[in-house]
N, C-alpha and C. Protein backbone atom coordinates (compact mmCIF):
# COMPACT_ATOMS: atom_id res chain seq x y z
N UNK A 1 0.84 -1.16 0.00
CA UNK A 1 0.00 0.00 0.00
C UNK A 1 0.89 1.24 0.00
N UNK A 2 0.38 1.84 -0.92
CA UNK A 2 1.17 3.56 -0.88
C UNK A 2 1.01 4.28 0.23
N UNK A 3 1.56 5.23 0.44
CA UNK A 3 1.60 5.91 1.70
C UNK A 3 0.64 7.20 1.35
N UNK A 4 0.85 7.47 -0.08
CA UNK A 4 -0.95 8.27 -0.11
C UNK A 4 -1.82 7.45 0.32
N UNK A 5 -1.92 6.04 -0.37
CA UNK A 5 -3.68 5.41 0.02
C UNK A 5 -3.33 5.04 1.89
N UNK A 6 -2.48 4.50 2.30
CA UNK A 6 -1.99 4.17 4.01
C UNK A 6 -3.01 6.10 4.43
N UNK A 7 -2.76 7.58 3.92
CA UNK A 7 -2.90 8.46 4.49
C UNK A 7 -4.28 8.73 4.54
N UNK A 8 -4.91 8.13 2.90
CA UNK A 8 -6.32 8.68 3.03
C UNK A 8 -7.02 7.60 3.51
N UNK A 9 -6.42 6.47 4.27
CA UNK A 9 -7.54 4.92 5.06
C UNK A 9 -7.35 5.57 6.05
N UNK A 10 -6.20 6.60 6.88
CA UNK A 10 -5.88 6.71 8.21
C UNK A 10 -7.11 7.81 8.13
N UNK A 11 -7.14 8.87 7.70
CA UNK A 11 -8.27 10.02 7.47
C UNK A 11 -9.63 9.69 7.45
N UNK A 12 -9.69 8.79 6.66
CA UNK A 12 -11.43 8.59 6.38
C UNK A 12 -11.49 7.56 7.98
N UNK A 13 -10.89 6.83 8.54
CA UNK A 13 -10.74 6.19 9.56
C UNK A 13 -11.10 6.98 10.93
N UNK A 14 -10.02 7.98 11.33
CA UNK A 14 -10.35 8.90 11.79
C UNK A 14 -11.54 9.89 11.72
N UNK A 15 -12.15 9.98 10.91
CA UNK A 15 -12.69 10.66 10.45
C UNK A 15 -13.46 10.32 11.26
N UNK A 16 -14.13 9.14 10.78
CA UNK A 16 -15.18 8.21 11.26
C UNK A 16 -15.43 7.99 12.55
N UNK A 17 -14.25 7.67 13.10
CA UNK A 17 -14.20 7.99 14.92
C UNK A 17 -14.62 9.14 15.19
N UNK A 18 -14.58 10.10 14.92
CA UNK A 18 -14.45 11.61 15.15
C UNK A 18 -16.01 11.72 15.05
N UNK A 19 -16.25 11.24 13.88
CA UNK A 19 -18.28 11.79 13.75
C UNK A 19 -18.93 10.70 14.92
N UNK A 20 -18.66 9.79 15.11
CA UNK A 20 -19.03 8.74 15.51
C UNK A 20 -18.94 8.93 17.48
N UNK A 21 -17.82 9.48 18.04
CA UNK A 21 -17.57 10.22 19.13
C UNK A 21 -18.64 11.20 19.79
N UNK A 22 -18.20 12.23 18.32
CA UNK A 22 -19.45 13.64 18.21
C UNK A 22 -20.52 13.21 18.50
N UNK A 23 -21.15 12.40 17.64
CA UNK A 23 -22.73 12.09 17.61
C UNK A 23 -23.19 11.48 19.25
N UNK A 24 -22.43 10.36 19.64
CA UNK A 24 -22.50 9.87 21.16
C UNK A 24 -22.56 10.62 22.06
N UNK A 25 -21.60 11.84 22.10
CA UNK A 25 -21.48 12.94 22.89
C UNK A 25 -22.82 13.88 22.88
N UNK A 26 -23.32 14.23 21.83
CA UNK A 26 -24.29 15.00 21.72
C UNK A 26 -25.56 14.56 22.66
N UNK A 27 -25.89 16.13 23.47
CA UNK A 27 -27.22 15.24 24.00
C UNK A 27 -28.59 15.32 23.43
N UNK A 28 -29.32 13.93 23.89
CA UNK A 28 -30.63 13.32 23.20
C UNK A 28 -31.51 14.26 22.89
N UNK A 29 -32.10 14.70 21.88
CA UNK A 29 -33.41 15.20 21.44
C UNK A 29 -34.75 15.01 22.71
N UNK A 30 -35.26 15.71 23.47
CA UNK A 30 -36.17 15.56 24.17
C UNK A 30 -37.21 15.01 22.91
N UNK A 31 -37.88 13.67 23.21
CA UNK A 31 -39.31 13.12 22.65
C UNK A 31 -40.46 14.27 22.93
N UNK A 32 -41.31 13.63 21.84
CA UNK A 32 -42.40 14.33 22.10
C UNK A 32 -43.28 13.72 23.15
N UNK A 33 -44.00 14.38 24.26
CA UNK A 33 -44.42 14.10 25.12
C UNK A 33 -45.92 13.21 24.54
N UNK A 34 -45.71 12.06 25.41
CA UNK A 34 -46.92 10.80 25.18
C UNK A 34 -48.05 11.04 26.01
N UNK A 35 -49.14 10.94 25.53
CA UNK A 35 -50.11 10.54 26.30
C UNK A 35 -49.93 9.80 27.68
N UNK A 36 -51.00 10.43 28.52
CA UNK A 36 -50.73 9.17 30.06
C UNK A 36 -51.68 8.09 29.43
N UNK A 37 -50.93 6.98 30.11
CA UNK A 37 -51.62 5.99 30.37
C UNK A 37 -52.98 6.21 30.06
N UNK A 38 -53.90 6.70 31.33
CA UNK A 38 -55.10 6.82 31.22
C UNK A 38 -55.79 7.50 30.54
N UNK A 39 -55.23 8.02 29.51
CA UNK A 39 -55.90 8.84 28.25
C UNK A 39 -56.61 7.66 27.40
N UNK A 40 -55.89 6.95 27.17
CA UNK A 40 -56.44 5.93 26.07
C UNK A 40 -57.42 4.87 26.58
N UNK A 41 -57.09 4.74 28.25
CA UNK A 41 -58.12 3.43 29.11
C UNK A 41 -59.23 4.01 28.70
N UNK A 42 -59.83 3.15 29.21
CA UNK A 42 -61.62 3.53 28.63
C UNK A 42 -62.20 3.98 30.14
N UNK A 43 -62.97 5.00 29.93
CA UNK A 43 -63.80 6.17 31.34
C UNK A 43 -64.26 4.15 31.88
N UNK A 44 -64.02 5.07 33.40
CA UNK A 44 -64.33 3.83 34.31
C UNK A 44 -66.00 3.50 34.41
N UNK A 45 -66.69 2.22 34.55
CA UNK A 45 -67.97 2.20 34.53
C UNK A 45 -68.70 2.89 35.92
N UNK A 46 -69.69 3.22 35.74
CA UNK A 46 -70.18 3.71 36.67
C UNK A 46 -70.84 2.31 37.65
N UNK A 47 -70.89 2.15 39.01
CA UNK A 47 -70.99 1.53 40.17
C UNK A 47 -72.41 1.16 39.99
N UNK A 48 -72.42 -0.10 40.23
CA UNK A 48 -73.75 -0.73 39.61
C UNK A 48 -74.68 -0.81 41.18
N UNK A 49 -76.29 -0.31 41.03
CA UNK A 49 -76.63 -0.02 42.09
C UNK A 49 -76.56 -1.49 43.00
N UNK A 50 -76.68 -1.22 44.32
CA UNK A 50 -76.56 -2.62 45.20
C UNK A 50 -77.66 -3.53 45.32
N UNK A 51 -77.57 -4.28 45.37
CA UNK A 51 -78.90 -6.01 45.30
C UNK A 51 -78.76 -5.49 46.68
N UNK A 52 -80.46 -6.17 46.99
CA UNK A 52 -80.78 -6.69 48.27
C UNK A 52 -79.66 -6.78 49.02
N UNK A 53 -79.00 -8.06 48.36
CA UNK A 53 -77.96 -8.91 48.94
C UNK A 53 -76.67 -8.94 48.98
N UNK A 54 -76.52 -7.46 48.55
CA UNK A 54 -75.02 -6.40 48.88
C UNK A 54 -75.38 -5.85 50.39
N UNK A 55 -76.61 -5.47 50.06
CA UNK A 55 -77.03 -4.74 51.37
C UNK A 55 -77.06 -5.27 52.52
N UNK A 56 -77.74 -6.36 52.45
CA UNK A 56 -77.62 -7.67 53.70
C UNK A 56 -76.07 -7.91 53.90
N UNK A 57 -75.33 -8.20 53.15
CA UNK A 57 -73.85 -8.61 53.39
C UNK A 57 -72.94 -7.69 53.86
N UNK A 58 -74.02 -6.49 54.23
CA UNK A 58 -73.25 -5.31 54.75
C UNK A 58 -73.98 -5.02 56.53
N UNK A 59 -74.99 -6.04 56.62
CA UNK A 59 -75.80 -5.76 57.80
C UNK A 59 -75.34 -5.03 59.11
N UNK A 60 -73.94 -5.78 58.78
CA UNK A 60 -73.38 -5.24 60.56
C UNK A 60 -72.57 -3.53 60.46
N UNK A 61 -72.68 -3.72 59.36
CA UNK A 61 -71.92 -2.45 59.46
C UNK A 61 -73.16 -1.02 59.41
N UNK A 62 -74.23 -1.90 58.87
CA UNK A 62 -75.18 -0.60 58.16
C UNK A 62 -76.00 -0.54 59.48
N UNK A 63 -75.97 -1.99 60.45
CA UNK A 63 -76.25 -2.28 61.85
C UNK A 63 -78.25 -2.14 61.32
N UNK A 64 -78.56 -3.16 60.60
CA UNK A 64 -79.95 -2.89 60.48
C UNK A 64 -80.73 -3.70 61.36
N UNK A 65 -81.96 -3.50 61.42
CA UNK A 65 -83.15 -3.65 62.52
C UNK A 65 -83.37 -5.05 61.49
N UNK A 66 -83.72 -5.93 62.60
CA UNK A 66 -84.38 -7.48 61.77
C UNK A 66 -85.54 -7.52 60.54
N UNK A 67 -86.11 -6.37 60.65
CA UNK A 67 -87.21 -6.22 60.19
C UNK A 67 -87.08 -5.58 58.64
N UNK A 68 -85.61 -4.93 58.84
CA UNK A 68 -85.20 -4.64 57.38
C UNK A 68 -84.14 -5.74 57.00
N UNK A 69 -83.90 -6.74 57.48
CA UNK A 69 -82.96 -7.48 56.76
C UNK A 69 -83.92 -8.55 56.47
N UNK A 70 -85.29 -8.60 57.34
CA UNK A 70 -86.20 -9.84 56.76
C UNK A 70 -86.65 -9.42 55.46
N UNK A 71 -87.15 -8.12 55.45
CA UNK A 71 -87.81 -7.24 54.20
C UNK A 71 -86.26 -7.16 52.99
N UNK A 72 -85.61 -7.07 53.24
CA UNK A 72 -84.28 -7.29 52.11
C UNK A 72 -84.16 -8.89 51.85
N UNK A 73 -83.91 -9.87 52.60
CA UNK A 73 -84.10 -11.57 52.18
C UNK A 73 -85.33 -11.17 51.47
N UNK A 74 -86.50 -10.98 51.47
CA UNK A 74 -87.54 -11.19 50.47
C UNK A 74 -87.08 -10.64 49.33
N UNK A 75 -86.34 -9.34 49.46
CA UNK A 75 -86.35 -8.75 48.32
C UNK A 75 -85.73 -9.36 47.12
N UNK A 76 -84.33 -10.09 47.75
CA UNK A 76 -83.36 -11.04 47.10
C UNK A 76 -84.12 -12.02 46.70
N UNK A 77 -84.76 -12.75 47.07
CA UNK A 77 -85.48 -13.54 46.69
C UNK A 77 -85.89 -13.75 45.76
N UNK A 78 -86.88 -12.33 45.51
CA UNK A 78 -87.40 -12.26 44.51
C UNK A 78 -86.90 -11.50 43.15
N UNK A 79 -85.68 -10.69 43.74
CA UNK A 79 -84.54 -10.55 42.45
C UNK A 79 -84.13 -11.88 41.75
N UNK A 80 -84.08 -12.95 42.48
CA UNK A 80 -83.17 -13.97 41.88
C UNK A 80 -84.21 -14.42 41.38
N UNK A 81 -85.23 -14.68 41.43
CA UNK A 81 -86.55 -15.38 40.83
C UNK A 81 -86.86 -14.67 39.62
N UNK A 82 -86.96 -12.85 39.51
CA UNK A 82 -87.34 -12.66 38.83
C UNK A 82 -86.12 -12.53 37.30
N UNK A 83 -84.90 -12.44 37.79
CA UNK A 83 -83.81 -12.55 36.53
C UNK A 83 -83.08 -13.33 36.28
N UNK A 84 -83.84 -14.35 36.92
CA UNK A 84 -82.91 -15.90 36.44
C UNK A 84 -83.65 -16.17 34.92
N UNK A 85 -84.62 -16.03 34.44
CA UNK A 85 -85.32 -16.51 33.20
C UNK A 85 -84.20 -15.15 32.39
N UNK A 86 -83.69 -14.13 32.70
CA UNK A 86 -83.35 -13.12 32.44
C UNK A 86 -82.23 -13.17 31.97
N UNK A 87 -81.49 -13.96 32.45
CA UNK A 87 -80.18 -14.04 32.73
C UNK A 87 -79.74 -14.70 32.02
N UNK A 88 -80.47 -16.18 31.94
CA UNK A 88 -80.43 -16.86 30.75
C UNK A 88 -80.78 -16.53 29.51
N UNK A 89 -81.41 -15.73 29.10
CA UNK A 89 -81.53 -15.68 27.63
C UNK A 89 -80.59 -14.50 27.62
N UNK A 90 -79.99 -13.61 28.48
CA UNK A 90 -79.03 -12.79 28.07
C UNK A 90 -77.39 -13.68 27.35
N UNK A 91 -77.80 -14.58 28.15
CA UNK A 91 -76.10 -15.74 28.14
C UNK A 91 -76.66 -16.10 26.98
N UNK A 92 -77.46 -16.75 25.96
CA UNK A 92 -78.07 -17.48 25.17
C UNK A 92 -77.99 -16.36 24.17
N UNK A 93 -78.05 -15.44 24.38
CA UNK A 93 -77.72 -13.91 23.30
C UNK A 93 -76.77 -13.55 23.06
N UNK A 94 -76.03 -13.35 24.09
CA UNK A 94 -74.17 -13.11 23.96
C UNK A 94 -73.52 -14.31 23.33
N UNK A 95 -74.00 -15.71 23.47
CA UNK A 95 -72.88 -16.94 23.23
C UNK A 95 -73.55 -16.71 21.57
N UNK A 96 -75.20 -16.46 20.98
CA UNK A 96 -75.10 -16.08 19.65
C UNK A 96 -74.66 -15.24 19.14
N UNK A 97 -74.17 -14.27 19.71
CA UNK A 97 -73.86 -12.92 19.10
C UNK A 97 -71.99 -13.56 18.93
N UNK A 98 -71.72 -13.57 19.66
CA UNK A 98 -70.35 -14.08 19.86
C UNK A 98 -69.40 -15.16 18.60
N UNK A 99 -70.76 -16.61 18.48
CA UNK A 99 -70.87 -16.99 17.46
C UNK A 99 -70.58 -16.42 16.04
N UNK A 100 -71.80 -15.43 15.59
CA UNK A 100 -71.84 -14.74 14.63
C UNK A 100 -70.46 -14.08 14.33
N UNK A 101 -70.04 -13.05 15.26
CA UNK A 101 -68.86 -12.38 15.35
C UNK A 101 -67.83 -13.10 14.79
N UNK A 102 -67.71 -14.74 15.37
CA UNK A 102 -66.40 -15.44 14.80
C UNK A 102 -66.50 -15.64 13.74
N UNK A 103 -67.54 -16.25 13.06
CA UNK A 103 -67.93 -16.70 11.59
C UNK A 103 -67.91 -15.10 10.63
N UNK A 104 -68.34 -13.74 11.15
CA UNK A 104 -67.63 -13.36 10.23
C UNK A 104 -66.20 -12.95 10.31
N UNK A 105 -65.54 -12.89 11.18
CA UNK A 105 -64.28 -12.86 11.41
C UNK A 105 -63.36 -13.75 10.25
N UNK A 106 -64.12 -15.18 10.24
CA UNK A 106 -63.75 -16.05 9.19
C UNK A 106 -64.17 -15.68 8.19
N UNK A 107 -65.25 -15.58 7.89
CA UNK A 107 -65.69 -15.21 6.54
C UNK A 107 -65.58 -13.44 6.01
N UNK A 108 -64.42 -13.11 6.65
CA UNK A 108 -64.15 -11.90 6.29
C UNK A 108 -64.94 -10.41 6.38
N UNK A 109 -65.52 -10.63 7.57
CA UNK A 109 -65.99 -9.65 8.46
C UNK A 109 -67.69 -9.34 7.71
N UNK A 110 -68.00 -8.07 8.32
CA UNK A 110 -69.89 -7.91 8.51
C UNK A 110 -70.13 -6.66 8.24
N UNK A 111 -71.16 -6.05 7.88
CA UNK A 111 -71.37 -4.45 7.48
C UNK A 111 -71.86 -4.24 9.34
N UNK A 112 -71.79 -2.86 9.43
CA UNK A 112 -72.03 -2.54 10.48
C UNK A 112 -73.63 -2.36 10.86
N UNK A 113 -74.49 -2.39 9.81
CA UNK A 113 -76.36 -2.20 9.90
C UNK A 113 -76.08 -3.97 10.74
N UNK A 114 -75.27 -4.88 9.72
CA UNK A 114 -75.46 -6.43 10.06
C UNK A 114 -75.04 -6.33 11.60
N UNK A 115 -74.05 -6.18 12.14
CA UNK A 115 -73.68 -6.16 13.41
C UNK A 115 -74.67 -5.27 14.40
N UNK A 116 -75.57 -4.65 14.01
CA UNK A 116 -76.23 -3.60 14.59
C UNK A 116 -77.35 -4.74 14.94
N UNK A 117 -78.12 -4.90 13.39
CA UNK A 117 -79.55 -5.90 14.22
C UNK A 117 -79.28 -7.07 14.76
N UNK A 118 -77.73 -8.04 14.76
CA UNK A 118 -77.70 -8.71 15.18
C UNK A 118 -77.45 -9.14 17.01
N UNK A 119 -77.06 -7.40 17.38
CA UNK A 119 -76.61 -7.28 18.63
C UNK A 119 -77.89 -6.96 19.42
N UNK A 120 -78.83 -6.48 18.48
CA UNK A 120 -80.14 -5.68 19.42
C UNK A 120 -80.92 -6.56 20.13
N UNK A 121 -80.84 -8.01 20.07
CA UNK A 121 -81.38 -8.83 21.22
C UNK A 121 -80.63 -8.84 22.21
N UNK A 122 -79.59 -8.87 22.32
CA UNK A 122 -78.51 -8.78 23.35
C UNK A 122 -78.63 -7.44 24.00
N UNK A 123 -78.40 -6.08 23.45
CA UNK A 123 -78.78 -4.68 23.75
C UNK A 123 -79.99 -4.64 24.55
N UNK A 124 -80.69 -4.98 24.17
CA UNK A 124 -82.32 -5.21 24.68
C UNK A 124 -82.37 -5.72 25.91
N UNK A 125 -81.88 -7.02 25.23
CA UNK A 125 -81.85 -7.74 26.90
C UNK A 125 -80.98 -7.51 28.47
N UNK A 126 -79.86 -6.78 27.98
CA UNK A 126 -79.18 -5.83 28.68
C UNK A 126 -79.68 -4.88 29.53
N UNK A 127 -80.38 -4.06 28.57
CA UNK A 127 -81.07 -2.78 28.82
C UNK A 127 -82.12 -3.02 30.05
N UNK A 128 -82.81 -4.42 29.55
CA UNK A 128 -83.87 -4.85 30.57
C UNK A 128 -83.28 -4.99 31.76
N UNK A 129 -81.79 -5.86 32.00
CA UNK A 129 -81.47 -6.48 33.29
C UNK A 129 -81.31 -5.17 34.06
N UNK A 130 -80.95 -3.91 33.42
CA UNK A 130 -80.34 -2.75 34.20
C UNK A 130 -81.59 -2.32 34.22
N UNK A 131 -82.47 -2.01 34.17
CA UNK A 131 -83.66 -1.10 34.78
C UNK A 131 -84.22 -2.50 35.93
N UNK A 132 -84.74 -3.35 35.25
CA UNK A 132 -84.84 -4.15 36.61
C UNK A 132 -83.86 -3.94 37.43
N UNK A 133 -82.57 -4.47 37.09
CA UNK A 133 -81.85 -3.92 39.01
C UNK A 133 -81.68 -2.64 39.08
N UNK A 134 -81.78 -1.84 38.72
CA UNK A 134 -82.58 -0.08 39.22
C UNK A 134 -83.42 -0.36 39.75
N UNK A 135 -84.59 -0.71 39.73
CA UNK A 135 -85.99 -1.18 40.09
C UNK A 135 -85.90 -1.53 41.32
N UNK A 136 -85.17 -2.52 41.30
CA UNK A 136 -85.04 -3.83 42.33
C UNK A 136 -83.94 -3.05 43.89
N UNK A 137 -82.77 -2.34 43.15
CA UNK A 137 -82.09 -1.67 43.85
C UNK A 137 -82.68 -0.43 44.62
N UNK A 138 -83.53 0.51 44.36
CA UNK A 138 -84.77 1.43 44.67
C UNK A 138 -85.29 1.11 45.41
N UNK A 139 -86.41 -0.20 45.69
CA UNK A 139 -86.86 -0.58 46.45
C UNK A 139 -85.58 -1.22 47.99
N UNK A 140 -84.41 -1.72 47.73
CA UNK A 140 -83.78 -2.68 48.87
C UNK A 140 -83.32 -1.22 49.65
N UNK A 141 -83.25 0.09 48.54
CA UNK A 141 -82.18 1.21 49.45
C UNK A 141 -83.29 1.71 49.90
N UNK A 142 -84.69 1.66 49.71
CA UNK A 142 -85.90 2.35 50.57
C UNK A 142 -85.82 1.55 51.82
N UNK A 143 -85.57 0.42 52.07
CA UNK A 143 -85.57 0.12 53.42
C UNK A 143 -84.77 0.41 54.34
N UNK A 144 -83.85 1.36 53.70
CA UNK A 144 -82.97 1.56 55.03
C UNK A 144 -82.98 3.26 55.35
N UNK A 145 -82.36 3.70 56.55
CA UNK A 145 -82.68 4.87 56.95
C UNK A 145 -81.81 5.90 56.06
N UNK A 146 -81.26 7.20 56.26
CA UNK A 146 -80.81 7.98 55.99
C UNK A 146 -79.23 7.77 55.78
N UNK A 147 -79.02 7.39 57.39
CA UNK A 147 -77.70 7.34 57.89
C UNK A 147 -77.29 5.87 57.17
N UNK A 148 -77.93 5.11 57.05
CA UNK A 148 -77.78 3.86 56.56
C UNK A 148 -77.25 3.54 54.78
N UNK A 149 -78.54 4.72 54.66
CA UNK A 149 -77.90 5.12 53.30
C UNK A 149 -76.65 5.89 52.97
N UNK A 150 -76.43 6.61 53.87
CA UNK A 150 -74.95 7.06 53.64
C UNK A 150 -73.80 6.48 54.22
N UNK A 151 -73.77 5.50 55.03
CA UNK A 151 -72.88 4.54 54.94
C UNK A 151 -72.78 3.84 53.84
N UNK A 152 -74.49 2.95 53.52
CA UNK A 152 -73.57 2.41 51.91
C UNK A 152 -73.22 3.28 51.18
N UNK A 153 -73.44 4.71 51.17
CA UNK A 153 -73.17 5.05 50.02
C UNK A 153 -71.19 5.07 50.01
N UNK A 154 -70.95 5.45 51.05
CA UNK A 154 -69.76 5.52 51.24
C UNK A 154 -68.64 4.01 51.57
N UNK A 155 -69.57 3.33 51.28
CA UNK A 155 -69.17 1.67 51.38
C UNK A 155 -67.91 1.76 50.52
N UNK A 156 -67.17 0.54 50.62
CA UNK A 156 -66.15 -0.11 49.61
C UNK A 156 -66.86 -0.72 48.64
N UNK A 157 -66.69 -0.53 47.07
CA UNK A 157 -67.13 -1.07 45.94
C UNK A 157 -66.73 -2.81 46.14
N UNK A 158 -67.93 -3.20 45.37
CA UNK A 158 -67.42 -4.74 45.21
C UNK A 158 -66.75 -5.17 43.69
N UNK A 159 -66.72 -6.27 44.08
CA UNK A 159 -65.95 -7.10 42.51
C UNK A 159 -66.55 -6.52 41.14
N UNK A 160 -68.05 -6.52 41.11
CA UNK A 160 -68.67 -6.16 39.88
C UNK A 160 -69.10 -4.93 39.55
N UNK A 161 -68.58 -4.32 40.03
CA UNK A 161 -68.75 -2.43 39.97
C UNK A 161 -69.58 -2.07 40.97
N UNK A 162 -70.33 -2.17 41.61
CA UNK A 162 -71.07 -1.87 42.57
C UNK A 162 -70.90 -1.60 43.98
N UNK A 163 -71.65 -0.98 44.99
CA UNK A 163 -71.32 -0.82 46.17
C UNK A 163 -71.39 -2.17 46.76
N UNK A 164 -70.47 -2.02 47.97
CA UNK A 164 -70.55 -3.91 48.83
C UNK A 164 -71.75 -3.19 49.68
């Protein structure tokens, strides 16, 4: 090797260290600032009113009179009586809707009118379970007093969105 080409491998060599140094040295570009986390989560559901039988499972604390925890057992009672036929055809709606969903998934998806009437038994039946337990919840929080009510209100939430 010539001692010109030995001068211009040592140069471009150097060189290279030199940009390569520079650039490491330089400090980082501040990012553009990201979204939090909770921007993108989805708004939290709102606290589903309490069954009878939140209320009862709270007896000692809400410290109720026998006479409202006998009048709340009835009430449960007859919550579970009246949305068990309820309940089931909601499950029997979701496992079809669900169905549907996969098959077009396979068959290369659904117009959105199709996904619309196919969900509205499910919607429906939804819609129903939540005004019944409004309904049902209305009546279990009329049995209790003021103060009673503002303990549950200030209760610890349970597992399924609701007050314990």
């Amino acid at each position: 090797m010539s001692v010109r080409s030995r001068y211009l491998v040592t140069t471009v060599a150097l060189l290279a260290v030199g940009i390569g140094l520079g650039l490491s040295q330089r400090p980082a570009r501040p990012s553009l600032p990201r979204p939090a986390v909770h921007a993108d989560a989805r708004p939290a559901r709102p606290a589903l009113p309490p069954t009878a039988g939140e209320v009862l499972s709270r007896a000692e604390v809400l410290q109720l009179r026998p006479e409202q925890a006998a009048r709340l057992r009835a009430l449960e009672r007859a919550w579970r009586a009246d949305v068990e036929s309820l309940e089931a055809a909601l499950g029997a709606a979701s496992a079809e809707f669900e169905r549907f969903v996969a098959d077009a998934r396979r068959g290369g998806g659904a117009s959105v009118p199709e996904l619309q009437r196919r969900s509205a038994d499910l919607q429906a039946l939804s819609a129903e379970l939540r005004e019944r337990r409004a309904a049902h919840s209305r009546k279990a929080v009329e049995t209790l007093t003021d103060a009673q009510r503002d303990a549950l209100r200030r209760g610890p939430v349970n597992s399924v969105g609701g007050r314990a």
